[in-house]
Protein backbone atom coordinates (compact mmCIF):
# COMPACT_ATOMS: atom_id res chain seq x y z
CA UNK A 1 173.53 115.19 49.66
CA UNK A 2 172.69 114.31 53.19
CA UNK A 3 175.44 114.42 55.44
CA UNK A 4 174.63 110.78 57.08
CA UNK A 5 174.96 109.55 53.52
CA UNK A 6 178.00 111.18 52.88
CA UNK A 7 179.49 109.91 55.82
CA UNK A 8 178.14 106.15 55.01
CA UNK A 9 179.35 106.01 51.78
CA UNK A 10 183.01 107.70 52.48
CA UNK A 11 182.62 104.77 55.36
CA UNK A 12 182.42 101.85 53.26
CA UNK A 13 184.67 103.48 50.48
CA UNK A 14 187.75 104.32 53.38
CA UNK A 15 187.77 108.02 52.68
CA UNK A 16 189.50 109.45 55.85
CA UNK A 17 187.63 113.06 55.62
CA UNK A 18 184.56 113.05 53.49
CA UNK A 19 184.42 117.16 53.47
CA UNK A 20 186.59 116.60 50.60
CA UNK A 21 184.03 116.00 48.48
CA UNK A 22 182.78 119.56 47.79
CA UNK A 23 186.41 120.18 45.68
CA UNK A 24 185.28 117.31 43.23
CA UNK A 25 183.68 119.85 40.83
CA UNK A 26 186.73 122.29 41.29
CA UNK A 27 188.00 120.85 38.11
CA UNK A 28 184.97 120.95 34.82
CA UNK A 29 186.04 117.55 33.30
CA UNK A 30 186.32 115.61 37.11
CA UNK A 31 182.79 114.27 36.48
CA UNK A 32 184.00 113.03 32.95
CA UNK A 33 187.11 111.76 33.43
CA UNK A 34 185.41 109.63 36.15
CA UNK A 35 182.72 108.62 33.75
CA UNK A 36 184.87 107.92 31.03
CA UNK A 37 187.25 105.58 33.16
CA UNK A 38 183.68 103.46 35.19
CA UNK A 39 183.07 102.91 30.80
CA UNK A 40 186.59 102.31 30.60
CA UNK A 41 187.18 99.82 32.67
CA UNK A 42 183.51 98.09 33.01
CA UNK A 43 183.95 97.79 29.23
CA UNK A 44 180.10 99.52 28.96
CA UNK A 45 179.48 101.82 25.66
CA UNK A 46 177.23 104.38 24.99
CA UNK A 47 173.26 103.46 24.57
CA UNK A 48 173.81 105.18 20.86
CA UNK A 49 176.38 103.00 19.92
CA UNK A 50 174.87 100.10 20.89
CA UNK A 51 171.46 101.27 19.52
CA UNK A 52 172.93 101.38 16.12
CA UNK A 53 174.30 97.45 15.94
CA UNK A 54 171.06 96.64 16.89
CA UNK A 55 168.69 94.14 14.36
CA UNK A 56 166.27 96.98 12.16
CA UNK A 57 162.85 97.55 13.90
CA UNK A 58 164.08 96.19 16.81
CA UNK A 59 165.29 100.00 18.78
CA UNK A 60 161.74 101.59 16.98
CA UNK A 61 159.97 99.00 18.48
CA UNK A 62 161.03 99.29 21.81
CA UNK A 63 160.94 103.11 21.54
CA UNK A 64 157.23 103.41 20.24
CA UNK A 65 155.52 100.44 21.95
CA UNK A 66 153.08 101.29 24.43
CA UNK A 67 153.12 97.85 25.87
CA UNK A 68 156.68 97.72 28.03
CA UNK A 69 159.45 96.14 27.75
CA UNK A 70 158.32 92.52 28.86
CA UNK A 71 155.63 92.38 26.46
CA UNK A 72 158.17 93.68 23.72
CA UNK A 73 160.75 91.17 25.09
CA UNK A 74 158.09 88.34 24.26
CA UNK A 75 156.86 89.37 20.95
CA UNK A 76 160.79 89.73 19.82
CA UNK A 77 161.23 86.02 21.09
């Protein structure tokens, strides 16, 4: 990452010294645990498990149509 957006971002976020942020793979499950909490508390799931309470054709369709999703979107309606 660019250091001018480094800096911008730790900016806006208030980080004091943005250097900090090459120790944020030290620990393996860092990245996780901060994906698992943005789910957590944004209340979003995973794309499978939504996939799967979705009406029958309705995930083929979108996967094999060669027409995008608007066109898809209007032939669903």
């Amino acid at each position: 990452m660019p250091l001018v957006v480094l800096d911008y971002i730790a900016a806006q976020l208030g980080v004091a010294d943005p250097s900090n942020v090459k120790h944020y793979l030290d620990r393996e499950k860092m990245r996780l645990d901060h994906h698992w909490e943005i789910k957590r508390i944004d209340g979003w799931s995973d794309f499978r498990r939504t996939a799967m309470s979705c009406p029958g054709g309705l995930i083929t369709g979108a996967w094999t149509t060669g027409a995008g999703p608007k066109a898809f979107e209007e032939e669903v309606a």
